[in-house]
C-alpha atoms as a PDB file:
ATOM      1  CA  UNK A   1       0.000   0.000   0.000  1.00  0.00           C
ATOM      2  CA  UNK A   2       2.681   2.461   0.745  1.00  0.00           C
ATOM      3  CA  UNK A   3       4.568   1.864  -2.226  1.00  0.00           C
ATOM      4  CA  UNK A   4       1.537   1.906  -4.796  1.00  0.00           C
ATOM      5  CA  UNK A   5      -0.789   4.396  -2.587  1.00  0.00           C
ATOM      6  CA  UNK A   6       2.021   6.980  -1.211  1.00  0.00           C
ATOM      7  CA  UNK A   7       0.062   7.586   2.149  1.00  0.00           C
ATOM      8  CA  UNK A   8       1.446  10.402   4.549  1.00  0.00           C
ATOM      9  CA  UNK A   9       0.137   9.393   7.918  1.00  0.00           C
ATOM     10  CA  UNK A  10      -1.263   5.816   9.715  1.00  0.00           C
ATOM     11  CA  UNK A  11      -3.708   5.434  12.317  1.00  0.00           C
ATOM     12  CA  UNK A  12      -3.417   2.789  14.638  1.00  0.00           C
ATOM     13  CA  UNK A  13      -4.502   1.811  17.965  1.00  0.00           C
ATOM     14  CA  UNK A  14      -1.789  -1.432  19.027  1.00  0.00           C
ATOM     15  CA  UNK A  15      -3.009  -1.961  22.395  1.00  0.00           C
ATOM     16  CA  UNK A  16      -6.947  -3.111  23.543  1.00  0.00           C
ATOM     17  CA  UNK A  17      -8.210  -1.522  19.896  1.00  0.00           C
ATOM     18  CA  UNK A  18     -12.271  -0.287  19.757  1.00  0.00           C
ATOM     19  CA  UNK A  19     -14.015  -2.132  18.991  1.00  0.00           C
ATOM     20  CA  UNK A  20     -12.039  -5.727  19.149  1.00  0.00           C
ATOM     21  CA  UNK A  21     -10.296  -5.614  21.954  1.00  0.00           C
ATOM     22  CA  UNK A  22      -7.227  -6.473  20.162  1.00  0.00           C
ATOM     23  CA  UNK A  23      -3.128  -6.245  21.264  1.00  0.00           C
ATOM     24  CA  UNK A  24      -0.787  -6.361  18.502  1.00  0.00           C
ATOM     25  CA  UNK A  25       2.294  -8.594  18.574  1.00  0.00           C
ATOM     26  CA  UNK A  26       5.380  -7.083  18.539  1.00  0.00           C
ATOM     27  CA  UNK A  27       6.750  -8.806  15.265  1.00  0.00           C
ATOM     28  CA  UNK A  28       3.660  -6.851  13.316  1.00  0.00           C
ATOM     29  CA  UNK A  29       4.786  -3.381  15.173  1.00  0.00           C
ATOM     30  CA  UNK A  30       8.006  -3.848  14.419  1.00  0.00           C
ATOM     31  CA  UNK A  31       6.970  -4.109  11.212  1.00  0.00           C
ATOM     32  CA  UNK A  32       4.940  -1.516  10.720  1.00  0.00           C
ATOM     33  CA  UNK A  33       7.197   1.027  12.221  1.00  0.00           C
ATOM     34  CA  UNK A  34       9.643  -0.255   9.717  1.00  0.00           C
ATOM     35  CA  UNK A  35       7.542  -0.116   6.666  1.00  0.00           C
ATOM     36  CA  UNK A  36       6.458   3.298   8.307  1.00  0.00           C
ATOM     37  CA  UNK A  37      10.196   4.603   8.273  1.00  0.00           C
ATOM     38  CA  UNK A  38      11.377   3.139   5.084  1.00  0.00           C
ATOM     39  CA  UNK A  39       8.275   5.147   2.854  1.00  0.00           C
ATOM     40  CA  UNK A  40       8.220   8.124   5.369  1.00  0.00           C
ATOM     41  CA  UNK A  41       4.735   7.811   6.674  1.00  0.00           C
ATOM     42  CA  UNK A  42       3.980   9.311  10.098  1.00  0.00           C
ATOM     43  CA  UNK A  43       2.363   7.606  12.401  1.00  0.00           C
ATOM     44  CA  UNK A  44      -0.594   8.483  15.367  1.00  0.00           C
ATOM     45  CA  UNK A  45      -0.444   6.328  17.548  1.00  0.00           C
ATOM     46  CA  UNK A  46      -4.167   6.001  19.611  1.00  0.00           C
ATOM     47  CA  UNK A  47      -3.238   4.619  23.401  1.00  0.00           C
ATOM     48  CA  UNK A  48      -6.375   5.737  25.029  1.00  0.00           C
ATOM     49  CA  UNK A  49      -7.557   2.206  25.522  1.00  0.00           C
ATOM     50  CA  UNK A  50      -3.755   0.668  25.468  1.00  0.00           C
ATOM     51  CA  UNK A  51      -2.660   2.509  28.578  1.00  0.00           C
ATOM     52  CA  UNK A  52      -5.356   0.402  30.650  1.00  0.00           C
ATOM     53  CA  UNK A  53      -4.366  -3.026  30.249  1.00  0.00           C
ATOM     54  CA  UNK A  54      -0.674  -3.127  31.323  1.00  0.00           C
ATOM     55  CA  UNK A  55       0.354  -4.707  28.536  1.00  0.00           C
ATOM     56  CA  UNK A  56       3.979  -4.934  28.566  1.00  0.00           C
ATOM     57  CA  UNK A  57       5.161  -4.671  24.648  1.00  0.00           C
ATOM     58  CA  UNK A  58       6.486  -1.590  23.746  1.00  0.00           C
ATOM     59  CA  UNK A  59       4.728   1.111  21.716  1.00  0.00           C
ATOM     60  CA  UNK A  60       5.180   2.060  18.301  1.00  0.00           C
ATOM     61  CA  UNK A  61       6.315   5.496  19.807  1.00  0.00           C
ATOM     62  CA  UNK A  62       9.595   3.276  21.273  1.00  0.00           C
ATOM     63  CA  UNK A  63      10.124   1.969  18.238  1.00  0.00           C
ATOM     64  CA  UNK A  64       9.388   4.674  16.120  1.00  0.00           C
ATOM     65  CA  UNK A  65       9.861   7.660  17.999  1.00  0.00           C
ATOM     66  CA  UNK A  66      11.196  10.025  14.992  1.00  0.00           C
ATOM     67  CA  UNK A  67       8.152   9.494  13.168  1.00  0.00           C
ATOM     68  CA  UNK A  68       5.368   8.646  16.158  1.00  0.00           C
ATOM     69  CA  UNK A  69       2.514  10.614  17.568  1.00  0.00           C
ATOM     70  CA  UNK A  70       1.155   9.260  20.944  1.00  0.00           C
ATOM     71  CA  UNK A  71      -2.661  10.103  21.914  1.00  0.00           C
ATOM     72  CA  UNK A  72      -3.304   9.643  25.429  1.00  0.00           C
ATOM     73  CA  UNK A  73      -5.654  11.184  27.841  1.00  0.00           C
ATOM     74  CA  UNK A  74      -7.942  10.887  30.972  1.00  0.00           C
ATOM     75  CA  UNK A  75     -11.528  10.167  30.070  1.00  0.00           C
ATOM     76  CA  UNK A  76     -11.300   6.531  29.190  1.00  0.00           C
ATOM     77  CA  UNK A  77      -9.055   5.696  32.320  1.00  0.00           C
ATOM     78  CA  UNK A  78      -9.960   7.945  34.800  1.00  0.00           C
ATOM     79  CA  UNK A  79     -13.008  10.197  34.626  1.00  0.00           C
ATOM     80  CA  UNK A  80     -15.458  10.334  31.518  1.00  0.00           C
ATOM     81  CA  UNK A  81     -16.196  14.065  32.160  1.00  0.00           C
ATOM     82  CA  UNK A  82     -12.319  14.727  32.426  1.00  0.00           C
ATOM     83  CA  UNK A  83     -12.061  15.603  28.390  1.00  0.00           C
ATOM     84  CA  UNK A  84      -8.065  16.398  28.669  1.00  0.00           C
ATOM     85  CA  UNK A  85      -5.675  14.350  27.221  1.00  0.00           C
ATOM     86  CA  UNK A  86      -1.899  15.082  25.478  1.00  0.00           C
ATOM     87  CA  UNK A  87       0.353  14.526  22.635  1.00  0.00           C
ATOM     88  CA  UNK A  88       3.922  13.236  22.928  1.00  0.00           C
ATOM     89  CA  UNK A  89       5.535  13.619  19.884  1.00  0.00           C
ATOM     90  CA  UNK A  90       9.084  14.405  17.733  1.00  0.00           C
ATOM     91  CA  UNK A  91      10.370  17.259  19.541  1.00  0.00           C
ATOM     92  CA  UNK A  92      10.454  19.666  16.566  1.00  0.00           C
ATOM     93  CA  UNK A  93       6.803  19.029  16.354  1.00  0.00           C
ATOM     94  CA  UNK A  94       5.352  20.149  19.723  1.00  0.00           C
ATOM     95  CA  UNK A  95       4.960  23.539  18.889  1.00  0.00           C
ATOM     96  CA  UNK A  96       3.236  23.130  15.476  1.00  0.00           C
ATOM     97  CA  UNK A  97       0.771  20.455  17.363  1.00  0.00           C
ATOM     98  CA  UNK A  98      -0.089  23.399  20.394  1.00  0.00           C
ATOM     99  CA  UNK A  99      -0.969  25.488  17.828  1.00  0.00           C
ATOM    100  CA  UNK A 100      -2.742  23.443  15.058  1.00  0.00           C
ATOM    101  CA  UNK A 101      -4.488  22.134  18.353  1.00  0.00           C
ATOM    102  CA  UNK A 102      -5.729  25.578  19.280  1.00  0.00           C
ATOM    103  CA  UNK A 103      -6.869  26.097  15.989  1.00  0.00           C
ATOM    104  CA  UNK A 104      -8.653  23.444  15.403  1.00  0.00           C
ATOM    105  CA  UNK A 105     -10.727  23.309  19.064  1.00  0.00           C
ATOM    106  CA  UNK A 106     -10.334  26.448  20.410  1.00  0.00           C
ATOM    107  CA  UNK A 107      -7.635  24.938  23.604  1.00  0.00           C
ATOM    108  CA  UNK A 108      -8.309  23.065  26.566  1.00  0.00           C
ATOM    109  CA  UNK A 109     -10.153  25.418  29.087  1.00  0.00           C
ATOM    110  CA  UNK A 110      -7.811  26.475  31.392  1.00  0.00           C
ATOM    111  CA  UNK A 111      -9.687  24.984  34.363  1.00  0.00           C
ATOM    112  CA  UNK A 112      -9.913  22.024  32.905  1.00  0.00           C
ATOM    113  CA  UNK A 113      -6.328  21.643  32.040  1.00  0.00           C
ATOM    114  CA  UNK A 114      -5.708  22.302  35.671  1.00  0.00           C
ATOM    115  CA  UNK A 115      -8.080  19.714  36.682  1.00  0.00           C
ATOM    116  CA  UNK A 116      -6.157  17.450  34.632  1.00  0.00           C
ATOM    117  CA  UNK A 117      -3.010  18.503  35.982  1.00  0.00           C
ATOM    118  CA  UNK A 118      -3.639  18.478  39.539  1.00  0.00           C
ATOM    119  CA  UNK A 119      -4.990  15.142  39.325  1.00  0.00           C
ATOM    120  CA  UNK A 120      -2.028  13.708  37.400  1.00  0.00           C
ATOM    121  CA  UNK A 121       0.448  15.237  39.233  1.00  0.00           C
ATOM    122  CA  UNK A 122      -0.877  14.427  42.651  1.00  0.00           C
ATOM    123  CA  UNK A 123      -1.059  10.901  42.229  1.00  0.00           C
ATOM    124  CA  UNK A 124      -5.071  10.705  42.204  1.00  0.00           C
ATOM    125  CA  UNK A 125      -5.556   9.668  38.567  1.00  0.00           C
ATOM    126  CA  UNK A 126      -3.619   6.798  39.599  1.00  0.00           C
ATOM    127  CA  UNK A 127      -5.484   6.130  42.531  1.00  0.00           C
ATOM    128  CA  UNK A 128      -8.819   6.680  40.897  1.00  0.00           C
ATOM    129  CA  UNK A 129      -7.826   4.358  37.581  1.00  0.00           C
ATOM    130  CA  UNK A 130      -7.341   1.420  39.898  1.00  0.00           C
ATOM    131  CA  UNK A 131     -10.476   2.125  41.287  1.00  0.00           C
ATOM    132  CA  UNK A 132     -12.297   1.826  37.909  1.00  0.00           C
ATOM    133  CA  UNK A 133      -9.694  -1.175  36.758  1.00  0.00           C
ATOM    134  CA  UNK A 134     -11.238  -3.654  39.678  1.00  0.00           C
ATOM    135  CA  UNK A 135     -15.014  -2.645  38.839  1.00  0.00           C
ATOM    136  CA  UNK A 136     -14.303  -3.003  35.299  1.00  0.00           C
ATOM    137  CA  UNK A 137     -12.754  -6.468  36.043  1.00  0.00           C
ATOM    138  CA  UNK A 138     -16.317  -7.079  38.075  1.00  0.00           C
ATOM    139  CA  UNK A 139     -18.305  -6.091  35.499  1.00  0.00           C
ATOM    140  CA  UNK A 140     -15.907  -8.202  32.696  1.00  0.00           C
ATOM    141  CA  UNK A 141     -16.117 -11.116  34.824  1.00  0.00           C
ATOM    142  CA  UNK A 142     -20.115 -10.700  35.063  1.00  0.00           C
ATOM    143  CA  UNK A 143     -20.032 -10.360  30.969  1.00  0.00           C
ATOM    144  CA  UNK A 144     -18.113 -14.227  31.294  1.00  0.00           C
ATOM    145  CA  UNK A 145     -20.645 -15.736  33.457  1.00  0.00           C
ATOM    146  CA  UNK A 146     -23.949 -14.512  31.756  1.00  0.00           C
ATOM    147  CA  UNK A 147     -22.687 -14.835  28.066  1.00  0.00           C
ATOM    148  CA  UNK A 148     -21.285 -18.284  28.632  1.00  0.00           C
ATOM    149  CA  UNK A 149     -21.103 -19.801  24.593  1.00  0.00           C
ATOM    150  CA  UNK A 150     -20.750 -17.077  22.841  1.00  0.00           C
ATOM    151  CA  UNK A 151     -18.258 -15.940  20.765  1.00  0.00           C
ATOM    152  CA  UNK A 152     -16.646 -12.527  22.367  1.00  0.00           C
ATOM    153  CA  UNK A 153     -13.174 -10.790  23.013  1.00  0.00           C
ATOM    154  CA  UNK A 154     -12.671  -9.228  26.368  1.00  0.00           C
ATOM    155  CA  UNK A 155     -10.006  -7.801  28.465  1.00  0.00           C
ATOM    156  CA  UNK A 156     -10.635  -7.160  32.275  1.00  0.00           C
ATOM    157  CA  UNK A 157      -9.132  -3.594  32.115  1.00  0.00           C
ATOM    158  CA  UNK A 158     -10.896  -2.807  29.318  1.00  0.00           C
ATOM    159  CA  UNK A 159     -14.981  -1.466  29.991  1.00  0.00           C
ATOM    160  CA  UNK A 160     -16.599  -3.438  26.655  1.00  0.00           C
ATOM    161  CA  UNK A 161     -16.529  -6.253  24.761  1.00  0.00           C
ATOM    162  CA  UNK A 162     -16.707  -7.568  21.114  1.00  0.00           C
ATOM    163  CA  UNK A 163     -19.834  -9.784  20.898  1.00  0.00           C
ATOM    164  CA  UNK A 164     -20.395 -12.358  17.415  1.00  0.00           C
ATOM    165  CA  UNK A 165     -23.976 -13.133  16.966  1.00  0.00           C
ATOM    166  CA  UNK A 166     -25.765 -16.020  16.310  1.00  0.00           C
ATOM    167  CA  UNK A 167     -27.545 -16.716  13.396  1.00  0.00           C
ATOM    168  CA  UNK A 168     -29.943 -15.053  12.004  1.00  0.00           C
ATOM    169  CA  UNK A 169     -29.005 -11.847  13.652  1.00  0.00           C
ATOM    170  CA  UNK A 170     -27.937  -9.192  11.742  1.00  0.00           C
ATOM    171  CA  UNK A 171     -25.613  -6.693  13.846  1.00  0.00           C
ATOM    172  CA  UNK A 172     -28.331  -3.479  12.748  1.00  0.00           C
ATOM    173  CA  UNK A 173     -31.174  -5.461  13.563  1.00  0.00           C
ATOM    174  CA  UNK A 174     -29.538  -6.383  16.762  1.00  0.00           C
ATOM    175  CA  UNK A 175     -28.987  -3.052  18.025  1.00  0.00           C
ATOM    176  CA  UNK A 176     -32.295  -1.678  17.188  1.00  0.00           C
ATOM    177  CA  UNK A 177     -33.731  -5.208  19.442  1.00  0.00           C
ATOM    178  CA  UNK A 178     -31.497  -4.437  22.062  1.00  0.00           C
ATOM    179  CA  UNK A 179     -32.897  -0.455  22.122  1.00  0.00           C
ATOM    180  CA  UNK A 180     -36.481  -1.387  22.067  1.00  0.00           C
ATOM    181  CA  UNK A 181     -35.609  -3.302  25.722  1.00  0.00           C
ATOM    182  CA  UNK A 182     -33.746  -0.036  26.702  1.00  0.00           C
ATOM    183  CA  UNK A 183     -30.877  -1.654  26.130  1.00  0.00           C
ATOM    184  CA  UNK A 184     -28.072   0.428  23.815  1.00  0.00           C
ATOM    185  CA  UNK A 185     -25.226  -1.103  22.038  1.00  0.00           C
ATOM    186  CA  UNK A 186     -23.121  -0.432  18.961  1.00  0.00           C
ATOM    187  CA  UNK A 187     -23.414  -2.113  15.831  1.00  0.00           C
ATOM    188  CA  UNK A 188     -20.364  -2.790  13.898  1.00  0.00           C
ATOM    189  CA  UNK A 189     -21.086   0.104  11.352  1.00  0.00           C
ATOM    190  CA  UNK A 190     -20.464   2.747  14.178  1.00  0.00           C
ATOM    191  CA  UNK A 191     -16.790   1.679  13.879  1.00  0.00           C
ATOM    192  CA  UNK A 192     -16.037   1.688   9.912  1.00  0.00           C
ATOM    193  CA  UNK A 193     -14.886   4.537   8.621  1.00  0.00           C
ATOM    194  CA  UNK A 194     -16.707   3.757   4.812  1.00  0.00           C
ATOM    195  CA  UNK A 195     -18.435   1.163   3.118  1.00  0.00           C
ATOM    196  CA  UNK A 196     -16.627  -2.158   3.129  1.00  0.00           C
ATOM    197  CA  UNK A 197     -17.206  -5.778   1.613  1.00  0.00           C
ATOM    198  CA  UNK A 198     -16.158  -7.431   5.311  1.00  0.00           C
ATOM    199  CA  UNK A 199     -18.838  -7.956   7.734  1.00  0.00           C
ATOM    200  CA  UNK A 200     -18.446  -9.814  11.040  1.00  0.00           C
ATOM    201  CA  UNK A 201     -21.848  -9.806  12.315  1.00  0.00           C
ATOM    202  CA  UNK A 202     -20.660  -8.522  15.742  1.00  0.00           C
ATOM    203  CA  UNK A 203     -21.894  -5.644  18.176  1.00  0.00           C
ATOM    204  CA  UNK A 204     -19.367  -3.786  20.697  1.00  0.00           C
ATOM    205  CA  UNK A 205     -21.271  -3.835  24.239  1.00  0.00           C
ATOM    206  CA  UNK A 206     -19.846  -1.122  26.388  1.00  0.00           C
ATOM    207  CA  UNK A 207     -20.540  -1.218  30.465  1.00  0.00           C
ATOM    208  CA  UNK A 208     -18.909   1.786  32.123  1.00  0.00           C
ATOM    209  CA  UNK A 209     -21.725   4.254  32.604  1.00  0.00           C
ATOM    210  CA  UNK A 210     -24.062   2.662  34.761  1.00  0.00           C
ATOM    211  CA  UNK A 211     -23.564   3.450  38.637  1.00  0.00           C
ATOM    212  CA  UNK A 212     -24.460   0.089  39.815  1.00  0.00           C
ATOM    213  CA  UNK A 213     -23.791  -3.354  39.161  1.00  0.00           C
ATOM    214  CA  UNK A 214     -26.983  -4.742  39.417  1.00  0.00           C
ATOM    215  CA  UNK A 215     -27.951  -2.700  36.463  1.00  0.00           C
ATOM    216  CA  UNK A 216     -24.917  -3.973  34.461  1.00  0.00           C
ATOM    217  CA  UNK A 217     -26.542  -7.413  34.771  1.00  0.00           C
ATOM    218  CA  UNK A 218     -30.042  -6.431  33.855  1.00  0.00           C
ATOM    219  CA  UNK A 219     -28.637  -5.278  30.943  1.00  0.00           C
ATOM    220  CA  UNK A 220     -26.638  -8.188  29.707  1.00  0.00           C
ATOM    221  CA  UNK A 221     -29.416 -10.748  31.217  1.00  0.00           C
ATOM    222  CA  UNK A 222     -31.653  -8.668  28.282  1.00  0.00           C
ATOM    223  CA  UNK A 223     -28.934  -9.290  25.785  1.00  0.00           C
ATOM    224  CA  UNK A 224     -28.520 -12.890  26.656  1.00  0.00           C
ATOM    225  CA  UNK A 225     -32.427 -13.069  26.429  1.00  0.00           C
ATOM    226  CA  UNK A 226     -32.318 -11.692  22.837  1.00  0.00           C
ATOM    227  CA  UNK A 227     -29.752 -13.908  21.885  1.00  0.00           C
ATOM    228  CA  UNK A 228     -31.178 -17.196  22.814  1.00  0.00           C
ATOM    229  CA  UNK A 229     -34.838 -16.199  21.746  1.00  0.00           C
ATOM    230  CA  UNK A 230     -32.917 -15.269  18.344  1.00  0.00           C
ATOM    231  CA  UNK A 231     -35.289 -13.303  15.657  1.00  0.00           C
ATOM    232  CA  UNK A 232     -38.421 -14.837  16.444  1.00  0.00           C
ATOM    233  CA  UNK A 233     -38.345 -12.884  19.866  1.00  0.00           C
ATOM    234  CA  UNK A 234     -38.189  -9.265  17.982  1.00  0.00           C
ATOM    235  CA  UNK A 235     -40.930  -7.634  16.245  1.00  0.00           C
ATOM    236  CA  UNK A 236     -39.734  -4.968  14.018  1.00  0.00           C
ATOM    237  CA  UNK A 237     -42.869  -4.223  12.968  1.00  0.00           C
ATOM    238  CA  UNK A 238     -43.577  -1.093  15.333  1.00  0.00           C
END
């Protein structure tokens, strides 16, 4: 692709990817950042969901740093309403990415820039990330127990999972089911960027925003129901 296409810039997300859960080996990033610095193609590097799971293997950004642009921030691992997050980049470029970030969003608010600070530098991010890390690992282990035979990847840092249905379902069809019980899920569309021939018939089921646990399981007790009463049990009619 790089040699026929000439693209200038890759997006990838190596570590617990959204929707599939994912990790990257480290022969394919070593590969890629190779590939990467042999046609001159940048590379942003998405670790919002990475930076969760512990994983050991080192980022594209360590093996790639010249030509690497590291996303992280605080809303996935910390606090959902705590919208800061940061760059690390080439040296040369942190100056051009301050401003083009400006530009584009107007800045971070300064109070919430200090918010982020604070809680960063403190030690309290920390503190409330392992906090989250054992409820998601609940709430994981909860997703094991009830959808016992199905296909899914999970992680027990990581607040959703990548669910395969059963035939007949159809991932749309599935979603709109699900919403009718006041359920909500994403279909597999919500993640492609365009049309595309592959289909894997799969929904991403995220459980982070409900305050209790008991909820959590009403809500995948609904799924399973759905699942095991397949389309006979949905009228799409209304």
């Amino acid at each position: 692709v790089c040699a026929q296409q000439h693209p200038k810039l890759a997006f990838l997300m190596p570590g617990a990817q959204n929707p599939t859960v994912a990790v990257m080996p480290l022969d394919r990033r070593q590969a890629i950042a190779d590939i990467a610095r042999k046609y001159g193609v940048w590379l942003v590097e998405d670790n919002l969901y990475g930076s969760m799971t512990g994983d050991p293997l080192p980022l594209l950004m360590e093996l790639a740093p010249e030509r690497t642009f590291l996303v992280g921030g605080l809303s996935k691992s910390v606090a959902a309403g705590v919208r800061g997050g940061w760059v690390a980049c080439p040296p040369h470029f942190s100056q051009r990415i301050r401003v083009a970030h400006k530009m584009v969003s107007g800045g971070l608010p300064f109070i919430l820039a200090e918010l982020c600070a604070r809680l960063v530098l403190s030690g309290s991010a920390s503190v409330l990330r392992n906090r989250g890390a054992e409820e998601i690992g609940a709430r994981e282990a909860l997703a094991r127990e009830i959808f016992t035979g199905f296909d899914f990847n999970s992680h027990p840092k990581i607040p959703f999972f990548w669910l395969k249905l059963p035939e007949p379902w159809l991932s749309g069809t599935f979603k709109q089911a699900a919403l009718q019980e006041g359920v909500l899920v994403d279909d597999e569309d919500e993640f492609k960027a365009g049309r595309s021939d592959r289909v894997f018939h799969r929904i991403r089921v995220g459980f982070s925003s409900p305050t209790e646990r008991s909820e959590v399981r009403r809500g995948f007790e609904i799924l399973r129901r759905l699942l095991d009463s397949g389309r006979a049990g949905y009228d799409s009619f209304d």
